[in-house]
C-alpha atoms as a PDB file:
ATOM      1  CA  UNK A   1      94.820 110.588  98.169  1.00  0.00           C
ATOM      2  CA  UNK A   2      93.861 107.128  97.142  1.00  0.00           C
ATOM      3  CA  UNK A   3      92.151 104.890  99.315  1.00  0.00           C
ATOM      4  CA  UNK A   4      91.816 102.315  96.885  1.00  0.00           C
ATOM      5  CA  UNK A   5      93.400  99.552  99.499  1.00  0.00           C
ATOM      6  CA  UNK A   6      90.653 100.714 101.805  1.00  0.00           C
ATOM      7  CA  UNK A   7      87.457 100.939  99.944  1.00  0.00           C
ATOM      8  CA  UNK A   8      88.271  97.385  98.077  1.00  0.00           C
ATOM      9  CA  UNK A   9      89.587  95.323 100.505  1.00  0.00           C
ATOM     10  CA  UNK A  10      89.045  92.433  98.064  1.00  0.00           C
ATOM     11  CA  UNK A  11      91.739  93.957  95.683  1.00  0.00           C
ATOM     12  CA  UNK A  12      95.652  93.715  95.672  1.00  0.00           C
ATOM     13  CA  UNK A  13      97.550  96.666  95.689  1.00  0.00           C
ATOM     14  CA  UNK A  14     101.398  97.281  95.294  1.00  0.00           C
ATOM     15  CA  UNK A  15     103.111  99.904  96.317  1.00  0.00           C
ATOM     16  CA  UNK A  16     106.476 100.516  93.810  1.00  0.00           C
ATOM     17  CA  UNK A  17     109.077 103.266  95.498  1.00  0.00           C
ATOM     18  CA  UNK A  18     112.990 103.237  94.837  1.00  0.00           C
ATOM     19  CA  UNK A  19     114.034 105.133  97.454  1.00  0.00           C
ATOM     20  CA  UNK A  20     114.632 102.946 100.824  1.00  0.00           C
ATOM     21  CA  UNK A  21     113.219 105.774 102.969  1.00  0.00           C
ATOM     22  CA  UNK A  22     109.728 106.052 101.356  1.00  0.00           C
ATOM     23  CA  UNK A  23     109.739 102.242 101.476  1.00  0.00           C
ATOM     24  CA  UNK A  24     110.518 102.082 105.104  1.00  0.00           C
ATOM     25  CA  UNK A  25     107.883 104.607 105.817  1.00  0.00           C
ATOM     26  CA  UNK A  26     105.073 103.148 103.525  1.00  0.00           C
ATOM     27  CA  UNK A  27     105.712  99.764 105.039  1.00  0.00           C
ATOM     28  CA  UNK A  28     105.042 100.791 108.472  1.00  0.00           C
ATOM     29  CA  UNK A  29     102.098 102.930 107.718  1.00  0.00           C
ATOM     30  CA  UNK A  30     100.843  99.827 106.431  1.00  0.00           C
ATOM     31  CA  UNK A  31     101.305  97.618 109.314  1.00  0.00           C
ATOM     32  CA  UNK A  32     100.505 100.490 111.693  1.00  0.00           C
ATOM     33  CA  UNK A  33      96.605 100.282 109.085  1.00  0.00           C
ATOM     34  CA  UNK A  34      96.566  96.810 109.152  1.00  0.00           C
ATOM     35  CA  UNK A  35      96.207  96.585 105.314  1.00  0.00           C
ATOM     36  CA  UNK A  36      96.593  93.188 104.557  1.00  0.00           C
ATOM     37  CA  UNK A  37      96.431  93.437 100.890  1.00  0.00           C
ATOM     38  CA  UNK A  38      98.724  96.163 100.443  1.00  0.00           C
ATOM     39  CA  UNK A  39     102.686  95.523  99.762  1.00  0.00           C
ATOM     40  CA  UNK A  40     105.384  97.953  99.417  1.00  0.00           C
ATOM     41  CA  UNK A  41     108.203  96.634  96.583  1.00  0.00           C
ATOM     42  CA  UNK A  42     111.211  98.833  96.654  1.00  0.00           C
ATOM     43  CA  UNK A  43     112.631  98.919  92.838  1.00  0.00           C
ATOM     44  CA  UNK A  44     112.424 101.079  90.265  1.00  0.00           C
ATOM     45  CA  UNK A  45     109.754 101.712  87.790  1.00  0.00           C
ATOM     46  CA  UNK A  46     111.178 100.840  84.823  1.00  0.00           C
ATOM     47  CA  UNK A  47     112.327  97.509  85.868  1.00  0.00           C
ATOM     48  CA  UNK A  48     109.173  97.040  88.351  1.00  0.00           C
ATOM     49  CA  UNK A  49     106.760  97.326  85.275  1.00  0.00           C
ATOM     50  CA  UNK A  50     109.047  94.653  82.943  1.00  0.00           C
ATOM     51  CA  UNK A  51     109.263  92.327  86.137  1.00  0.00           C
ATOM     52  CA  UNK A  52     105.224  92.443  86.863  1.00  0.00           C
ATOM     53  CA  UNK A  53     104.547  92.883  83.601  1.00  0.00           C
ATOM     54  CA  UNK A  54     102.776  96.031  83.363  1.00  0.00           C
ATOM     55  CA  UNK A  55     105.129  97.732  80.815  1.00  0.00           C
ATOM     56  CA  UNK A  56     103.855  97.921  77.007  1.00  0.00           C
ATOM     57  CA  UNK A  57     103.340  94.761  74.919  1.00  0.00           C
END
């Protein structure tokens, strides 16, 4: 388990699922934690990395 979000509050994290389901689920266990820098992007991987810019240069 990674508790990255936890540990290093100072740090942004995102959260990339493509199924609505997980989403919905991660989401609230987020609000239900109160993790403010934590958010949940539903999309796929392949077009999540391109669109933040995390795929290969």
């Amino acid at each position: 388990m990674n508790l990255t979000a936890v540990t290093e509050a100072s740090w942004k994290v995102t959260l990339l699922e493509s199924i609505n389901k997980r989403c919905v689920f991660l989401e609230h266990a987020v609000s239900l934690t109160g993790l403010s820098n934590v958010q949940v992007i539903r999309e796929r991987a392949e077009v999540g990395f391109l669109t933040f810019g995390l795929g290969n240069s």
